[in-house]
N, C-alpha and C. Protein backbone atom coordinates (compact mmCIF):
# COMPACT_ATOMS: atom_id res chain seq x y z
N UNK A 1 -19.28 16.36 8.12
CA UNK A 1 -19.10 15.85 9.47
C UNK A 1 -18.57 14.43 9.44
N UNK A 2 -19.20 13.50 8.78
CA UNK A 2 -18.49 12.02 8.75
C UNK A 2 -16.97 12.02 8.17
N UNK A 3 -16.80 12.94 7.51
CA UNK A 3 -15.21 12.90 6.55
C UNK A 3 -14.27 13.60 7.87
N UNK A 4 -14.91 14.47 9.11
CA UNK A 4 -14.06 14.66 10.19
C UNK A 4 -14.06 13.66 11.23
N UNK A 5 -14.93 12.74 11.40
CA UNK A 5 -15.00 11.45 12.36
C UNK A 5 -14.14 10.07 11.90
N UNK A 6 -14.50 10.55 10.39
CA UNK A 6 -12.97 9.58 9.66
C UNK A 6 -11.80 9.88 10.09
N UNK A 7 -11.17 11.10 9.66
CA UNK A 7 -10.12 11.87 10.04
C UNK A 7 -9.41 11.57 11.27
N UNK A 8 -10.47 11.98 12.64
CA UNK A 8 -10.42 11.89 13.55
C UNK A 8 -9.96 9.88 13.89
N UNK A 9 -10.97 8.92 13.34
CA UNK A 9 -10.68 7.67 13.49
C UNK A 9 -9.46 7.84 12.95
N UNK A 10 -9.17 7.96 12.00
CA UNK A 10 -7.74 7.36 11.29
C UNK A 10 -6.56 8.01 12.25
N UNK A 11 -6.85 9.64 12.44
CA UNK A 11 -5.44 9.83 13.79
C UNK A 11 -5.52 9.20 14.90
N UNK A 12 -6.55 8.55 15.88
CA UNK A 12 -6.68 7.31 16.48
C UNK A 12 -6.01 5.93 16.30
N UNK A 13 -6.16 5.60 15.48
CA UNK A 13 -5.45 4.17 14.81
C UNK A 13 -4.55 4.47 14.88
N UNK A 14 -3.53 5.60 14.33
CA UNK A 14 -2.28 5.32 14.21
C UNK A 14 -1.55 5.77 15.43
N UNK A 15 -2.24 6.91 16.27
CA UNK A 15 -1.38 7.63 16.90
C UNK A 15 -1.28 8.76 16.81
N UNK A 16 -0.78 9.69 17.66
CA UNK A 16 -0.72 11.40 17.60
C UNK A 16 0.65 12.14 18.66
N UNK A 17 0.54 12.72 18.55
CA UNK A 17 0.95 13.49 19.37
C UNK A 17 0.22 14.57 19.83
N UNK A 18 0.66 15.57 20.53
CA UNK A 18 -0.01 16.38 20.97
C UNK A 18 0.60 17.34 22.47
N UNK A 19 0.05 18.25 22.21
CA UNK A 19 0.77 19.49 23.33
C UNK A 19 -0.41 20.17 24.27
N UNK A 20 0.12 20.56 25.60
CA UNK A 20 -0.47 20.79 26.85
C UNK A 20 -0.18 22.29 26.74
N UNK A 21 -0.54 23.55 27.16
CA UNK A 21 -0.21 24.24 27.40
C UNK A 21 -0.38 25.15 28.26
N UNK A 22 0.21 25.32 29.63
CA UNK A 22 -0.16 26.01 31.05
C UNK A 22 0.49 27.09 31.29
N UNK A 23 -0.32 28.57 31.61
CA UNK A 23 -0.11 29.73 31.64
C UNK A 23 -0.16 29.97 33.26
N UNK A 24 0.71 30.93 33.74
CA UNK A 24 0.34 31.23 34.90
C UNK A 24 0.53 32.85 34.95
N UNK A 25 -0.81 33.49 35.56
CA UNK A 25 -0.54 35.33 35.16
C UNK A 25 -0.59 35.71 36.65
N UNK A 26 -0.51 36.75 36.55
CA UNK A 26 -0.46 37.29 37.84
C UNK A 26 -0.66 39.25 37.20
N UNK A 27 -1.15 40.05 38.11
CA UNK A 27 -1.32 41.24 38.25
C UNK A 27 -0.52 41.95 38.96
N UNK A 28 0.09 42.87 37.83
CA UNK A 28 1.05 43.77 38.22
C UNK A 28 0.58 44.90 37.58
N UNK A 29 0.87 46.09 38.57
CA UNK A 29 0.30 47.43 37.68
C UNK A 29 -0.93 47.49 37.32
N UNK A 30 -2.10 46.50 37.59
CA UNK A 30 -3.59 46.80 37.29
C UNK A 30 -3.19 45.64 35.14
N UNK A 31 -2.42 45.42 35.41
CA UNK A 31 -2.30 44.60 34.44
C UNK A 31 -2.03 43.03 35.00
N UNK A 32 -2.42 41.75 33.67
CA UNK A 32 -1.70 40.74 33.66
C UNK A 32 -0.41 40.35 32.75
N UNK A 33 0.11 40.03 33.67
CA UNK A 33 1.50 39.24 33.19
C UNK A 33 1.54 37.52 33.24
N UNK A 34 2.19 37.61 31.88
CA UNK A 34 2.44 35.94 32.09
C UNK A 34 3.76 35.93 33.28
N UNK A 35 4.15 34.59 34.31
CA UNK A 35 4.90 35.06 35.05
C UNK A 35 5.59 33.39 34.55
N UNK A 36 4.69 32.40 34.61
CA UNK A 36 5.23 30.66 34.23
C UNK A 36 4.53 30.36 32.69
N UNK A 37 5.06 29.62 31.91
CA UNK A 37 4.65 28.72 30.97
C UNK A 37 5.15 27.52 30.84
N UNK A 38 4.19 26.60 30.81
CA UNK A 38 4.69 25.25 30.82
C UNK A 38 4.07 24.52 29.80
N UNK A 39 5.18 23.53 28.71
CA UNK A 39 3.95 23.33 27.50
C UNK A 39 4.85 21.49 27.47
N UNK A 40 3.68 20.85 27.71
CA UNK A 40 4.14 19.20 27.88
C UNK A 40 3.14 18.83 26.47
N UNK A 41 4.59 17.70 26.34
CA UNK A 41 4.54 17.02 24.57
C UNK A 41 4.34 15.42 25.37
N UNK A 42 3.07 14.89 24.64
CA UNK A 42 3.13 13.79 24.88
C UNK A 42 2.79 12.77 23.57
N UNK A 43 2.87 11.46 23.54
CA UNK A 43 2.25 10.54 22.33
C UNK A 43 1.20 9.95 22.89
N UNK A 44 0.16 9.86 22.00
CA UNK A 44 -0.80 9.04 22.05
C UNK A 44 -0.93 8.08 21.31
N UNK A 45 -0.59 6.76 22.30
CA UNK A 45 -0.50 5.16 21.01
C UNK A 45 -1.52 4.52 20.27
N UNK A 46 -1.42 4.00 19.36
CA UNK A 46 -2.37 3.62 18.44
C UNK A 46 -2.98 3.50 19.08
N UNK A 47 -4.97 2.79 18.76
CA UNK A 47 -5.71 2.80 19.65
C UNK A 47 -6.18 1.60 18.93
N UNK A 48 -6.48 0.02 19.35
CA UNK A 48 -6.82 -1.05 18.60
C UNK A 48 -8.39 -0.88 18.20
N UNK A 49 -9.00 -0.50 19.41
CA UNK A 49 -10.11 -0.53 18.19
C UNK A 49 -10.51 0.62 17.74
N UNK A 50 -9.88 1.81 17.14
CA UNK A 50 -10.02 2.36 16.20
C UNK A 50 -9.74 2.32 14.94
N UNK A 51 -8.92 0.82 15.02
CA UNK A 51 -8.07 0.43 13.89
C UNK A 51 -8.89 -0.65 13.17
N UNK A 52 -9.71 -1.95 14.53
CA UNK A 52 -10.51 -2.08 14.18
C UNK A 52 -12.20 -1.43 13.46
N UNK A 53 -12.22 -0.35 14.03
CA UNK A 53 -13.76 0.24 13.19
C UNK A 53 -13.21 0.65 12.05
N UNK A 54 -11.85 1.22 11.65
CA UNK A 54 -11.76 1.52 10.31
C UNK A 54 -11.31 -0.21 9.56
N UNK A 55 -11.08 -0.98 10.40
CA UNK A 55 -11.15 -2.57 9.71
C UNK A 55 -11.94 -3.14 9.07
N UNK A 56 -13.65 -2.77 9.78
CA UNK A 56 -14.58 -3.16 9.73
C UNK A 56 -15.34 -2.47 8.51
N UNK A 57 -14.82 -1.15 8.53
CA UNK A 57 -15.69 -0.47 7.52
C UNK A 57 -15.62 -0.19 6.10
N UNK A 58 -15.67 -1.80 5.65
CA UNK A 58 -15.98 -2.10 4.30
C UNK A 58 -14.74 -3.05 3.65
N UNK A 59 -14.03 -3.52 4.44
CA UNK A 59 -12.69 -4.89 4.22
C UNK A 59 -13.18 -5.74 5.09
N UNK A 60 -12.25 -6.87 4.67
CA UNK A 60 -12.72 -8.00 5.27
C UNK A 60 -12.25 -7.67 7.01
N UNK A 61 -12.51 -8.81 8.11
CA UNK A 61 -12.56 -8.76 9.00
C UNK A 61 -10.86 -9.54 9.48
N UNK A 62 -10.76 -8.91 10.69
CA UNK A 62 -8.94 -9.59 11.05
C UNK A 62 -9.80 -10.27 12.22
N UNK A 63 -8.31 -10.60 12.53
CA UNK A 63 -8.14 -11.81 14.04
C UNK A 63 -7.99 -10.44 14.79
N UNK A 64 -7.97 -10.98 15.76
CA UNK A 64 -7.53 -10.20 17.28
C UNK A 64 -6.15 -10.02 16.90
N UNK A 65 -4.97 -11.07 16.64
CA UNK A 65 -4.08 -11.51 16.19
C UNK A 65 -3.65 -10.29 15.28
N UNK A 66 -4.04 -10.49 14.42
CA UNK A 66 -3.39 -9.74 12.87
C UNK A 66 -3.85 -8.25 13.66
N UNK A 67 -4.91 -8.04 13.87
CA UNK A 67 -4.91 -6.61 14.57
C UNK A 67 -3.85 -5.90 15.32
N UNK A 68 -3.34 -6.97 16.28
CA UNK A 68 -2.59 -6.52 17.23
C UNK A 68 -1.37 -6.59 16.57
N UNK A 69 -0.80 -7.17 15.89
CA UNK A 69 0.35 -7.10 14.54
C UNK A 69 -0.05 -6.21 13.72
N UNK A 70 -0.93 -5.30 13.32
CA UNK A 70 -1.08 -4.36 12.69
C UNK A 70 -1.02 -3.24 13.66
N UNK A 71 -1.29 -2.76 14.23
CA UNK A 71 -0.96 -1.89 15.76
C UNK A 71 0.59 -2.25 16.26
N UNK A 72 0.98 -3.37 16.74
CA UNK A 72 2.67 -3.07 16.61
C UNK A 72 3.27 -2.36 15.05
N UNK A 73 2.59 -3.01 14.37
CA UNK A 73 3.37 -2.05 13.31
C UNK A 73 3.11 -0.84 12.86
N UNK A 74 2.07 -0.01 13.04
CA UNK A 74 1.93 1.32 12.83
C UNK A 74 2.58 2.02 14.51
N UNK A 75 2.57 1.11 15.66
CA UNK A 75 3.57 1.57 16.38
C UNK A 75 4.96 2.32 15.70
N UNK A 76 5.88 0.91 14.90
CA UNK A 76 6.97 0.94 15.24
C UNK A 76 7.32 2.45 14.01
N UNK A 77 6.30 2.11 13.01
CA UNK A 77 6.20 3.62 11.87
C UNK A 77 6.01 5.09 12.67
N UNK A 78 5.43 4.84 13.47
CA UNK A 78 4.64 6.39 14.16
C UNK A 78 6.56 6.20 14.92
N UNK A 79 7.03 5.45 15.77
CA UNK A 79 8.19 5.73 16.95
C UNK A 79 9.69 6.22 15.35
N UNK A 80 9.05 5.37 14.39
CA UNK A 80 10.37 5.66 13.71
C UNK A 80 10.16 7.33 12.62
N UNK A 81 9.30 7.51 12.44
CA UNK A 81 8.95 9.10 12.05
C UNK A 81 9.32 9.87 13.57
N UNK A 82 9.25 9.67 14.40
CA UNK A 82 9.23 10.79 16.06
C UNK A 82 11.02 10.83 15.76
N UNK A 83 11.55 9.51 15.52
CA UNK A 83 13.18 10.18 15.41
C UNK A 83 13.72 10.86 14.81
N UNK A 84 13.08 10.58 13.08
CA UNK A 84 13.35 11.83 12.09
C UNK A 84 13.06 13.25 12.53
């Protein structure tokens, strides 16, 4: 369980993506049919203090400063992998 709350922190810190996915059925014939699908892609931006608790947990301590310069920069890594 802690090695999935890690996991989980570390895709926090950096960022994710992630997909929505909306069905709409309807009954025809004593059956359902899909009739709409709608599937929305969105990013989720780093998250500072998730970046901080994995900061904290067992390295030395940052500024507010260096944090937030560490979060622009796993920004600009996460926006420059989305183009590849």
């Amino acid at each position: 369980m802690e090695e999935e709350i890690k996991t989980a922190l570390k895709k926090c810190a950096v960022g994710f993506g992630t997909s929505e996915v909306v069905e709409e059925f309807s009954v025809e014939d004593g059956e359902l049919k899909l009739i709409k699908k709608k599937v929305t892609r969105r990013d989720v931006p780093p998250d500072i203090k998730a970046v901080k608790l994995l900061m904290d947990g067992g390295t030395e301590q940052l500024s507010d400063e260096e944090l937030e310069a560490e979060m622009q920069r796993l920004t600009k890594l996460l926006e420059e992998e989305n183009f590849e």
